[in-house]
PDB file of N, CA and C in Angstrom:
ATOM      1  N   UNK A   1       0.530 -13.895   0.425  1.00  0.00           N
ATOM      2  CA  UNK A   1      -0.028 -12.912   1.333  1.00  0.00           C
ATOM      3  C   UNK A   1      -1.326 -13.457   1.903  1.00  0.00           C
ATOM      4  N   UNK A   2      -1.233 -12.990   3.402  1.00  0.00           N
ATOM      5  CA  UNK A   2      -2.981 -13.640   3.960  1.00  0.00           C
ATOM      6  C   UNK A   2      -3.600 -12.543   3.505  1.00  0.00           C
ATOM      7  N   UNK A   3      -4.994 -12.844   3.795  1.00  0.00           N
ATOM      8  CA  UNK A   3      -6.093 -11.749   3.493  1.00  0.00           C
ATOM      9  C   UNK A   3      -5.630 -10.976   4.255  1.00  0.00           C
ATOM     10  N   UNK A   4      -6.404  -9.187   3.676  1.00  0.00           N
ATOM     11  CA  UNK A   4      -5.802  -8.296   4.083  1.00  0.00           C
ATOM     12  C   UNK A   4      -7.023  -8.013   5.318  1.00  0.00           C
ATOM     13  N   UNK A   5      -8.003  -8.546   5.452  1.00  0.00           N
ATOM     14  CA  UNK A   5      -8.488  -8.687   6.948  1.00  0.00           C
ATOM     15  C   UNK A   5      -7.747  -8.449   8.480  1.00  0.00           C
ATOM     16  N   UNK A   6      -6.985  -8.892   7.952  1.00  0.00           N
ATOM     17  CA  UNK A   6      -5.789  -9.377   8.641  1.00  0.00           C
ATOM     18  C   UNK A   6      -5.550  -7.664   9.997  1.00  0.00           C
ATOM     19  N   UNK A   7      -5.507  -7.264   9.413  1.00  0.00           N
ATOM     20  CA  UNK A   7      -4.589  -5.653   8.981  1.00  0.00           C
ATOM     21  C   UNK A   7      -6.339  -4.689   9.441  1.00  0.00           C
ATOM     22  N   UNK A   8      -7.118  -5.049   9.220  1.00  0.00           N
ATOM     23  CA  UNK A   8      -8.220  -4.431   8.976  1.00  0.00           C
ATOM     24  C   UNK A   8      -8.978  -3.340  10.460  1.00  0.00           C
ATOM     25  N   UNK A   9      -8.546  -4.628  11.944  1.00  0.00           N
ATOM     26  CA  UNK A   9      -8.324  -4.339  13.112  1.00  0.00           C
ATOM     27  C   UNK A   9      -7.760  -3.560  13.586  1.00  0.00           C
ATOM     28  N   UNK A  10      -6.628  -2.883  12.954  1.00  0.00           N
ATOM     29  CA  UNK A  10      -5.153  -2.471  13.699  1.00  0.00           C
ATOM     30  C   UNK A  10      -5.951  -0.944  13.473  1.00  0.00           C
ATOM     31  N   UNK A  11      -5.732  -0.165  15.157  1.00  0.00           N
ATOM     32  CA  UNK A  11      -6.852   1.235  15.472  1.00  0.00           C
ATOM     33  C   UNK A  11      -6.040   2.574  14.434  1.00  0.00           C
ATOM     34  N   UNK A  12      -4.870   2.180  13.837  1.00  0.00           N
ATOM     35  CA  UNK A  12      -4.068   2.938  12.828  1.00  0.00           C
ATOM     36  C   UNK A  12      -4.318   2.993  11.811  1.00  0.00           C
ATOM     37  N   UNK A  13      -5.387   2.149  10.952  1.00  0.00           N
ATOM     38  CA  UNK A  13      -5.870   1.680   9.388  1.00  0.00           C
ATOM     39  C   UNK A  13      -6.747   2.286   9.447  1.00  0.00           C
ATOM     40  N   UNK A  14      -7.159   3.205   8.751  1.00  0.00           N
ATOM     41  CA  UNK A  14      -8.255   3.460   8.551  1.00  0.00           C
ATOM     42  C   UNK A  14      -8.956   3.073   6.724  1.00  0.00           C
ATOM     43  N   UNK A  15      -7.811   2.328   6.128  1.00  0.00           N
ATOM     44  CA  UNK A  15      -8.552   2.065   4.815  1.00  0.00           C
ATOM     45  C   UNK A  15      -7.675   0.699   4.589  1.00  0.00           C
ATOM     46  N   UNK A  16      -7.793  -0.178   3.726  1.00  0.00           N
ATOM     47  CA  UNK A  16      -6.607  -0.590   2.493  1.00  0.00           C
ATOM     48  C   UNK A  16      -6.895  -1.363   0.760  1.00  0.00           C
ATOM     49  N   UNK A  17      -6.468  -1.450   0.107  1.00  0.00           N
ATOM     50  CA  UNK A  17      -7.122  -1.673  -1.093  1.00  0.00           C
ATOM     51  C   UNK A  17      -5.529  -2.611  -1.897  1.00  0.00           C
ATOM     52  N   UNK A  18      -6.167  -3.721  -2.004  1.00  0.00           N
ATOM     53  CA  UNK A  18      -5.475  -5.137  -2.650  1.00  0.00           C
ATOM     54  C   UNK A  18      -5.956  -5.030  -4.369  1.00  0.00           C
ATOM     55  N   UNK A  19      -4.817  -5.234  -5.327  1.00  0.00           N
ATOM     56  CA  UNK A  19      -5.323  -5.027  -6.373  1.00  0.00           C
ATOM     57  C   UNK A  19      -4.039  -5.495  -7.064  1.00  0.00           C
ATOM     58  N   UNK A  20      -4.193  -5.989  -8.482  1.00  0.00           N
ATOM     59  CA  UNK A  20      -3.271  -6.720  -8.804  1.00  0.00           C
ATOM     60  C   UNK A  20      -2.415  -5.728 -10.057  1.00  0.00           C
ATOM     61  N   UNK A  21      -1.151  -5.721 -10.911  1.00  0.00           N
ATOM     62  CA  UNK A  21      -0.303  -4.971 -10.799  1.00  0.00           C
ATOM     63  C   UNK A  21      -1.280  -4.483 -12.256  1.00  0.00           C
ATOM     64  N   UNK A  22      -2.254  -4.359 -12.472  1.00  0.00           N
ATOM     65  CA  UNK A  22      -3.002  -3.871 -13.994  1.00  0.00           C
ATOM     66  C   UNK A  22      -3.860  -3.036 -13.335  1.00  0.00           C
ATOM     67  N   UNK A  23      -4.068  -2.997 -12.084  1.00  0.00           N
ATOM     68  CA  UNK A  23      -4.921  -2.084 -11.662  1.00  0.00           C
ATOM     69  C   UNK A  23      -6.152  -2.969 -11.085  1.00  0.00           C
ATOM     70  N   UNK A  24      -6.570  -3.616 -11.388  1.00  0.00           N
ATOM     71  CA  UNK A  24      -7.543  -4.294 -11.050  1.00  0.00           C
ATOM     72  C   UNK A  24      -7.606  -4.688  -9.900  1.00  0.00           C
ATOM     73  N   UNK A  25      -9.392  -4.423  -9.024  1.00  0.00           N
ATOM     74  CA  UNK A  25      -9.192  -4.560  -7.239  1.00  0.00           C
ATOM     75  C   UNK A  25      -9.533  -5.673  -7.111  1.00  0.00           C
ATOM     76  N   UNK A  26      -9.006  -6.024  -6.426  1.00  0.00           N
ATOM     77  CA  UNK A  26      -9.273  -8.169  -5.929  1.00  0.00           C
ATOM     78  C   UNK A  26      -9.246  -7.803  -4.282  1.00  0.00           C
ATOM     79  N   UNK A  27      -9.694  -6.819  -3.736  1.00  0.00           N
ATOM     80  CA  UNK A  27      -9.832  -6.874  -2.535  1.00  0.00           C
ATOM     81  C   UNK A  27     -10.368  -5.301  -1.711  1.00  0.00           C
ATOM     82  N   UNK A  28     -10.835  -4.839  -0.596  1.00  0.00           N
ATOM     83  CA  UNK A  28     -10.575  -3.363  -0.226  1.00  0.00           C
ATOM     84  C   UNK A  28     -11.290  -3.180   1.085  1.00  0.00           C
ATOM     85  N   UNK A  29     -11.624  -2.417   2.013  1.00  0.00           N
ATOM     86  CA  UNK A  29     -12.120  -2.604   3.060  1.00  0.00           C
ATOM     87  C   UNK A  29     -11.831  -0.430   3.356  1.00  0.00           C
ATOM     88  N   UNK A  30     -12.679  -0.222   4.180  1.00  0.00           N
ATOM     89  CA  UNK A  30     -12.755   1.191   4.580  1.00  0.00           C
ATOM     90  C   UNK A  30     -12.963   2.300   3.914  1.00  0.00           C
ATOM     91  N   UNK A  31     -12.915   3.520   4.107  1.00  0.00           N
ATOM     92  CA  UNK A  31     -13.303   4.476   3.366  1.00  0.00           C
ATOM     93  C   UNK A  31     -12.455   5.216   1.834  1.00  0.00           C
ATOM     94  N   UNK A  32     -11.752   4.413   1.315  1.00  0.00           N
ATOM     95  CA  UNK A  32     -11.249   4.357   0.593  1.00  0.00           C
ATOM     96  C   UNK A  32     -11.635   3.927  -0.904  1.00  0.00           C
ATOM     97  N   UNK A  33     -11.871   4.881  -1.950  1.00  0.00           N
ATOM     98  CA  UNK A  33     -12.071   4.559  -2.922  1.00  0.00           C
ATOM     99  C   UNK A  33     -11.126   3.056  -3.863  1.00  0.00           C
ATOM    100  N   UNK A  34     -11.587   1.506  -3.392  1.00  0.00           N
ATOM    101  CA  UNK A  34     -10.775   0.866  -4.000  1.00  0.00           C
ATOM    102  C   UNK A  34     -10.549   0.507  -5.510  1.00  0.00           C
ATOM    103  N   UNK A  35     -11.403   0.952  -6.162  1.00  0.00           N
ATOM    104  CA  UNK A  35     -11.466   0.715  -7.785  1.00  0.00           C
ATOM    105  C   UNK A  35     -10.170   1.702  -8.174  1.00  0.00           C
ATOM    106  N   UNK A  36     -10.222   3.601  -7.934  1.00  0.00           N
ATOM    107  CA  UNK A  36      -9.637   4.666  -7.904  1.00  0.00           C
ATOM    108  C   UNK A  36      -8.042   4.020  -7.735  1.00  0.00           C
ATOM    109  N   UNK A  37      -8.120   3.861  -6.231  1.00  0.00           N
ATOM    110  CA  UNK A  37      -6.649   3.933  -5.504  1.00  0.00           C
ATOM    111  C   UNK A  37      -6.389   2.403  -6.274  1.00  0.00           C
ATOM    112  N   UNK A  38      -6.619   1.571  -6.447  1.00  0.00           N
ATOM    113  CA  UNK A  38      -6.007   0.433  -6.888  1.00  0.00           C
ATOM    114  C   UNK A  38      -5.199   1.026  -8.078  1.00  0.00           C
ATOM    115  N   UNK A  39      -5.944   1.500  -8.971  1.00  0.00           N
ATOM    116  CA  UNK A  39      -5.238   1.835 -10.477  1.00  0.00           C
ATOM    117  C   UNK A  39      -4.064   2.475 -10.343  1.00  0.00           C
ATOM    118  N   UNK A  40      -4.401   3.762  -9.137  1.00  0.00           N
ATOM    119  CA  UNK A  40      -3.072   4.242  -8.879  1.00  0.00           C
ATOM    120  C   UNK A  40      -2.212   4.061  -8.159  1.00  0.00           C
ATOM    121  N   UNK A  41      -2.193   3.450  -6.925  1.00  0.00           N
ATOM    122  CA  UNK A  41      -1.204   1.977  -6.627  1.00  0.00           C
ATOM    123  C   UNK A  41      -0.497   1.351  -7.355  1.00  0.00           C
ATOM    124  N   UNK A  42      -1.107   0.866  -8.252  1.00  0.00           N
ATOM    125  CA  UNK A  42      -0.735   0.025  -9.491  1.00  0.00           C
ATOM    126  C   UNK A  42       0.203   0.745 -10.409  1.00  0.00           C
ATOM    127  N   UNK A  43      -0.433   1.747 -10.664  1.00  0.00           N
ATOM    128  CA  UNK A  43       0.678   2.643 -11.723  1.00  0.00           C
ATOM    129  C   UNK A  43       1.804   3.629 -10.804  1.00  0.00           C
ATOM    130  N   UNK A  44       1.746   3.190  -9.658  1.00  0.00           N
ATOM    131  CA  UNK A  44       2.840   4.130  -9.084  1.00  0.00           C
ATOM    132  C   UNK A  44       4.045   2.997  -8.562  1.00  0.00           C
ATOM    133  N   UNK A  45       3.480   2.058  -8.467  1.00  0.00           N
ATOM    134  CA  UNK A  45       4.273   0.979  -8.305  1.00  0.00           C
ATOM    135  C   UNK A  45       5.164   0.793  -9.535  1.00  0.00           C
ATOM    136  N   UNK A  46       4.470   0.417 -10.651  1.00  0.00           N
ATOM    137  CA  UNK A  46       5.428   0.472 -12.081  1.00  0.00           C
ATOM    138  C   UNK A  46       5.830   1.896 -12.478  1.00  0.00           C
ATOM    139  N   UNK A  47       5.734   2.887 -12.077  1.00  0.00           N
ATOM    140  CA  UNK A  47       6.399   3.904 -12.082  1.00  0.00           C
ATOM    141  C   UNK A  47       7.743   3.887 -11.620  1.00  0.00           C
ATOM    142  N   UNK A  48       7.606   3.698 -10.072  1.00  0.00           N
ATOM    143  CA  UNK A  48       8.616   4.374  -9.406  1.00  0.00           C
ATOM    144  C   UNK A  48       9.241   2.514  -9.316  1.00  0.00           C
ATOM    145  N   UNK A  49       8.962   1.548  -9.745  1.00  0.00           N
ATOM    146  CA  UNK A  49       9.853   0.483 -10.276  1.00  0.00           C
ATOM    147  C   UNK A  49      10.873   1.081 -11.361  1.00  0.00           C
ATOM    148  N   UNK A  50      10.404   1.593 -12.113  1.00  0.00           N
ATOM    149  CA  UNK A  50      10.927   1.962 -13.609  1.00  0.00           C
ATOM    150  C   UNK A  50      12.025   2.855 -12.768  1.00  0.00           C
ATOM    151  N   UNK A  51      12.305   3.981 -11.969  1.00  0.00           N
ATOM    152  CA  UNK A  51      13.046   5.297 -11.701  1.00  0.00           C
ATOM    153  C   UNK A  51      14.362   4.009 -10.366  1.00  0.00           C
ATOM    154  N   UNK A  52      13.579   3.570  -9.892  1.00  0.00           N
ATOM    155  CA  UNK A  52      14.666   2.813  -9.363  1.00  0.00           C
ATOM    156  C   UNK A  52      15.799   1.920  -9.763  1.00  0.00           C
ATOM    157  N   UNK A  53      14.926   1.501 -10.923  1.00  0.00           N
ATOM    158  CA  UNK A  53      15.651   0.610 -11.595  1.00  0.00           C
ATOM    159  C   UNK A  53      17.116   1.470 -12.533  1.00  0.00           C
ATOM    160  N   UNK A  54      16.446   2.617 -13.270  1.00  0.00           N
ATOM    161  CA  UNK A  54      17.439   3.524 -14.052  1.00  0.00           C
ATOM    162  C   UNK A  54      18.270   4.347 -12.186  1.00  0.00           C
ATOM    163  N   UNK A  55      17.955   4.200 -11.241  1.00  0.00           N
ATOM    164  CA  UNK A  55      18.911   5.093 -10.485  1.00  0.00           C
ATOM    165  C   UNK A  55      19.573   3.812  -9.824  1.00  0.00           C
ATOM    166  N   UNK A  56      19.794   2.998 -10.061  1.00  0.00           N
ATOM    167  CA  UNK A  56      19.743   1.535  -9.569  1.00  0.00           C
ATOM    168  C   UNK A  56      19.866   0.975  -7.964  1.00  0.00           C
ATOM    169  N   UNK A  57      18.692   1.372  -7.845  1.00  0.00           N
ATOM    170  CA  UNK A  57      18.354   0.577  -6.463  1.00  0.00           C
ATOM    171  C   UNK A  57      17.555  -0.632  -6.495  1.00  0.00           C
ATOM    172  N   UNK A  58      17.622  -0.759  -7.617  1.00  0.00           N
ATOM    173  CA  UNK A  58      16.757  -2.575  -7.811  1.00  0.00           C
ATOM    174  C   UNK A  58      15.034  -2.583  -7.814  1.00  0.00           C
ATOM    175  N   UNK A  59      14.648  -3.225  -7.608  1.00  0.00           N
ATOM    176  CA  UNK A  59      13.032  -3.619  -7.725  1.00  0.00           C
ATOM    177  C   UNK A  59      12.394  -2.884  -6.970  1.00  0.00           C
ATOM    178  N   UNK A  60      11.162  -2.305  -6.857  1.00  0.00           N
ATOM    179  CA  UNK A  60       9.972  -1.762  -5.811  1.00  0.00           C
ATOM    180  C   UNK A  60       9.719  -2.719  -4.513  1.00  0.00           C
ATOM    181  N   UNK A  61       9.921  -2.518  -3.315  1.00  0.00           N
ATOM    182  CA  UNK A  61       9.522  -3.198  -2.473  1.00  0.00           C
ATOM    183  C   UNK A  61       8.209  -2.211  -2.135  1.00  0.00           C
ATOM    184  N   UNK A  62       8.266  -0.755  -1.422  1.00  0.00           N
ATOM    185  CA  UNK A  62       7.398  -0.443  -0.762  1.00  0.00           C
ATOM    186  C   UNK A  62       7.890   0.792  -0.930  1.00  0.00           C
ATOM    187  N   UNK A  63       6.711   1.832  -0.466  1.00  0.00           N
ATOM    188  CA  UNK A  63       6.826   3.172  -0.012  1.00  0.00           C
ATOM    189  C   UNK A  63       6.092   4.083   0.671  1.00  0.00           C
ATOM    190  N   UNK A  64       6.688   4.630   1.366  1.00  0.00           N
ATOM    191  CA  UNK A  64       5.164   5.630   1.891  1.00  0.00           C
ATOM    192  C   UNK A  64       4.779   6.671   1.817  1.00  0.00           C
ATOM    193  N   UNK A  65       3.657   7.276   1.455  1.00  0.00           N
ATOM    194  CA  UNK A  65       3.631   8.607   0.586  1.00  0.00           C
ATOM    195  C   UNK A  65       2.003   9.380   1.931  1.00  0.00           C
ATOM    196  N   UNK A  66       3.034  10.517   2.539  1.00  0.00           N
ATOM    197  CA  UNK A  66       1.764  10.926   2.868  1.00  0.00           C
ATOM    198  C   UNK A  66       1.553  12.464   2.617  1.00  0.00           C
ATOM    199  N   UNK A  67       0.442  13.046   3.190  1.00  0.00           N
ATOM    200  CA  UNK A  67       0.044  14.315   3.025  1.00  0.00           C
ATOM    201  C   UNK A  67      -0.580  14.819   4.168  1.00  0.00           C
ATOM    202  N   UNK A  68      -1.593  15.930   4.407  1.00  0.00           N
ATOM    203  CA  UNK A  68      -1.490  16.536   5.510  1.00  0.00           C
ATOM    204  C   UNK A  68      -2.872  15.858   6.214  1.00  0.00           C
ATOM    205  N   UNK A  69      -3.719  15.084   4.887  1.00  0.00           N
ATOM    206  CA  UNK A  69      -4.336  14.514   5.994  1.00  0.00           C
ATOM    207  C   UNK A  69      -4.791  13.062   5.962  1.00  0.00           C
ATOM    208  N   UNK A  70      -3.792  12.600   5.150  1.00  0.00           N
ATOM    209  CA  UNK A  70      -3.686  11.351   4.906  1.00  0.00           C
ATOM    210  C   UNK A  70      -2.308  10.583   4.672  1.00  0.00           C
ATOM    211  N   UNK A  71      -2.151   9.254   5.189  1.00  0.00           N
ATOM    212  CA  UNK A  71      -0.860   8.609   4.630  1.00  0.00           C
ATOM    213  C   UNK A  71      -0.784   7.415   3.864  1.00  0.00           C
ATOM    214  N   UNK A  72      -0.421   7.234   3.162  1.00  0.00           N
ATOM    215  CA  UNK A  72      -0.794   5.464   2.397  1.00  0.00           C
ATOM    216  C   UNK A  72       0.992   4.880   2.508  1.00  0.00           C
ATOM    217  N   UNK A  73       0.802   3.280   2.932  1.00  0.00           N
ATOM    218  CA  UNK A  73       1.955   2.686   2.758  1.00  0.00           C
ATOM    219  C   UNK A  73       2.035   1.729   0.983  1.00  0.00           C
ATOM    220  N   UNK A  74       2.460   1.877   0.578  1.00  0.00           N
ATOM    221  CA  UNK A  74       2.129   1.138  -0.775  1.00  0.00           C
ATOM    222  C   UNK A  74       3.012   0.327  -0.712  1.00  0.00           C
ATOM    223  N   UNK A  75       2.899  -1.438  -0.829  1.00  0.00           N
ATOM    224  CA  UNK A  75       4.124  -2.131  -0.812  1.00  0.00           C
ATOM    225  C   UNK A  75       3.380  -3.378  -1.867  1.00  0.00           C
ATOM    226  N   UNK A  76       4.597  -4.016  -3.099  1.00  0.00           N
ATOM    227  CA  UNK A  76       4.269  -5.104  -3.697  1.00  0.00           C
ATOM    228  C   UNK A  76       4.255  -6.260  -3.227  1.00  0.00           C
ATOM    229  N   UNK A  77       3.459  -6.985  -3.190  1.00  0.00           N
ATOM    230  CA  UNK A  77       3.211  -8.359  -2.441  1.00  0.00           C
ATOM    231  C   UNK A  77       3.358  -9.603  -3.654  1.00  0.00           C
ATOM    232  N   UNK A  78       4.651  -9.919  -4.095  1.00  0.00           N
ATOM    233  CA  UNK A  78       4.563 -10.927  -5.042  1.00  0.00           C
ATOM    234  C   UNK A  78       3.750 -10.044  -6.365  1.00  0.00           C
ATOM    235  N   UNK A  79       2.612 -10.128  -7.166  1.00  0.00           N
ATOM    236  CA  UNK A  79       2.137  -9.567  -8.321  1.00  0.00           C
ATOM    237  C   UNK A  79       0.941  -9.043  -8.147  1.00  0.00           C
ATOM    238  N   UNK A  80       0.893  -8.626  -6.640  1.00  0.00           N
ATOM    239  CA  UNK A  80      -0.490  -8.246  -6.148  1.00  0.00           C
ATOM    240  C   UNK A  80       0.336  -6.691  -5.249  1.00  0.00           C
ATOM    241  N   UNK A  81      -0.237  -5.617  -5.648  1.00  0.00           N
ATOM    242  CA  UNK A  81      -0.374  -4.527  -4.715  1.00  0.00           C
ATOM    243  C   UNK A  81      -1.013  -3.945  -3.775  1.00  0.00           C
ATOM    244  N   UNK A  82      -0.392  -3.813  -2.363  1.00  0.00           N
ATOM    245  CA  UNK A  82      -1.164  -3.422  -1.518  1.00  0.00           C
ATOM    246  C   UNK A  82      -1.005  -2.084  -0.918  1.00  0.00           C
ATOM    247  N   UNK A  83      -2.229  -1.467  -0.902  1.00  0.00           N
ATOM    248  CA  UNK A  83      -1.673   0.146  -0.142  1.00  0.00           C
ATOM    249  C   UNK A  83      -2.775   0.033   0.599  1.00  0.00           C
ATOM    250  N   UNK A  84      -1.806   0.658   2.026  1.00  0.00           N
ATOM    251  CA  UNK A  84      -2.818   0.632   3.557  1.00  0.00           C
ATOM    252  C   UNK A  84      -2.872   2.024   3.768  1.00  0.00           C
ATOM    253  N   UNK A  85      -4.266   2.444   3.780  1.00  0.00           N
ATOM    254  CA  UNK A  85      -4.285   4.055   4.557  1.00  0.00           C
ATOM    255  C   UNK A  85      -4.330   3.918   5.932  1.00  0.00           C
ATOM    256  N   UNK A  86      -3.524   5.023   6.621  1.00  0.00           N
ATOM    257  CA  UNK A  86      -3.143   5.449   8.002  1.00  0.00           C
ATOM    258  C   UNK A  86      -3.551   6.413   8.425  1.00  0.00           C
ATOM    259  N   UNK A  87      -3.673   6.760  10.054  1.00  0.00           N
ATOM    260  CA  UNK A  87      -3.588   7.844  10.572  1.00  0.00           C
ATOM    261  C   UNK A  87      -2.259   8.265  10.570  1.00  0.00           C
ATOM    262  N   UNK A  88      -2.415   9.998   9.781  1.00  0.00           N
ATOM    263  CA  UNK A  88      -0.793  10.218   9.296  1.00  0.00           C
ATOM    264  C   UNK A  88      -0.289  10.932  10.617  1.00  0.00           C
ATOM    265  N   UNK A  89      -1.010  11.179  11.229  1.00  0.00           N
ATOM    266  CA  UNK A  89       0.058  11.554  12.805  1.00  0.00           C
ATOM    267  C   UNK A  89       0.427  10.522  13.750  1.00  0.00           C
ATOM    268  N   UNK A  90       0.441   9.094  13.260  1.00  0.00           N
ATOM    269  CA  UNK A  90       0.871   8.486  13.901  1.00  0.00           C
ATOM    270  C   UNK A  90       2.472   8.494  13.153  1.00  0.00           C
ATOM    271  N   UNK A  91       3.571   8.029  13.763  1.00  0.00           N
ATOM    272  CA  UNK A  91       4.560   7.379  13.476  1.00  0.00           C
ATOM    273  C   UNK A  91       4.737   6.466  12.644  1.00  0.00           C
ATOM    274  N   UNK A  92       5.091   6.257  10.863  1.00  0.00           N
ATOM    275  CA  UNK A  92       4.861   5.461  10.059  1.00  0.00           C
ATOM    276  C   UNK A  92       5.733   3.857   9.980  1.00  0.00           C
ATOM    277  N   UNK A  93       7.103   4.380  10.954  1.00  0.00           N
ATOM    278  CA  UNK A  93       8.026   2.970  11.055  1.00  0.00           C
ATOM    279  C   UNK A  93       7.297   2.287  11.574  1.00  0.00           C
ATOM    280  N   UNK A  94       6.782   2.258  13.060  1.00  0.00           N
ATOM    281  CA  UNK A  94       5.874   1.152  13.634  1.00  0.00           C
ATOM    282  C   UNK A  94       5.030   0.975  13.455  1.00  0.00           C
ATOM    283  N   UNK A  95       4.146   1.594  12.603  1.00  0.00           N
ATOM    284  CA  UNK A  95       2.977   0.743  11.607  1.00  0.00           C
ATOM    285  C   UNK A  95       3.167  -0.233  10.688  1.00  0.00           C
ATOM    286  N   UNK A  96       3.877   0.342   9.722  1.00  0.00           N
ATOM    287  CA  UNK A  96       4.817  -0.378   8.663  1.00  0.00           C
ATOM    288  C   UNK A  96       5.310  -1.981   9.203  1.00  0.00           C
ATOM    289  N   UNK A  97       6.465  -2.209  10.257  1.00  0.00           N
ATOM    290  CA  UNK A  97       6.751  -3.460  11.249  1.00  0.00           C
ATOM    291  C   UNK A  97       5.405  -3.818  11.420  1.00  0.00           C
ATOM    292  N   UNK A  98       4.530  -3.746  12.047  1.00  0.00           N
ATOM    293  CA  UNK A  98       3.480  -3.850  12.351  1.00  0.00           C
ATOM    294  C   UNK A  98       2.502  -4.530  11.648  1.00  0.00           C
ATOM    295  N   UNK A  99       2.172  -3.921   9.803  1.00  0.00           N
ATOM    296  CA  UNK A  99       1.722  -4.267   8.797  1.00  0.00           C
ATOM    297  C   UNK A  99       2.255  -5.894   7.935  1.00  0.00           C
ATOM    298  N   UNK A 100       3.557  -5.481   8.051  1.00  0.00           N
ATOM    299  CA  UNK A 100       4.150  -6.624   7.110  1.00  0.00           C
ATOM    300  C   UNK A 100       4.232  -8.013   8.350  1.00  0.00           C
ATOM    301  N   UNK A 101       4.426  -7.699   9.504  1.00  0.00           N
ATOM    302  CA  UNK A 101       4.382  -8.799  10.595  1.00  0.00           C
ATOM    303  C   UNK A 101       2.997  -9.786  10.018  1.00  0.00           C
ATOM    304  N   UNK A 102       2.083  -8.952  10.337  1.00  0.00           N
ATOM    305  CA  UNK A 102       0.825  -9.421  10.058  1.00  0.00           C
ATOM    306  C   UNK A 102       0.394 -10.317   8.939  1.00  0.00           C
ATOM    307  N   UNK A 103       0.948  -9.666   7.536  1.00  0.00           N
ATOM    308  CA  UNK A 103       0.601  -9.916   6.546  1.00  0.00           C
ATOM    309  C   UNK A 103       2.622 -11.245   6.260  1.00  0.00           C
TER     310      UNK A 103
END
């Protein structure tokens, strides 16, 4: 993965937080608590790894989880986790294309 700089530009991000699969932040940028959201990134990733695996859809690639006034894309990058906060009234498919292009 390049730095998440990368991503940092795009007028749709308003946060993102790089952190490796123990929780620990090795990266973060915007208004986003990255110490917080890393841990839980981290543990939602090996969570909902674990529920896929027993419903068998295979490994965690990514997901996107939003709410009414926020959206996060959470996707595993090799043994490093990344979740990008969004503006959640935008359209999340063409961010998403958008995100992984980049990165």
């Amino acid at each position: 993965m390049k730095d998440i700089s990368a991503i940092a530009g795009f007028p749709e991000v308003v946060g993102a937080v790089l952190s490796d699969l123990t929780g620990a932040l090795l990266d973060s940028f915007g208004s986003v608590d990255g110490e917080a959201a890393g841990a839980v990134h981290a543990y939602s990733v090996v969570s909902l790894g674990q529920a896929g695996e027993l419903l068998g859809l295979g490994a965690f690639e990514r997901a996107a989880i939003t709410g009414p006034g926020a959206a996060c894309l959470i996707t595993l990058e090799g043994e490093r986790v990344l979740g990008v906060y969004v503006d959640p009234t935008k359209p999340l498919p063409p961010i998403e294309k958008k995100i992984r292009d980049a990165l």
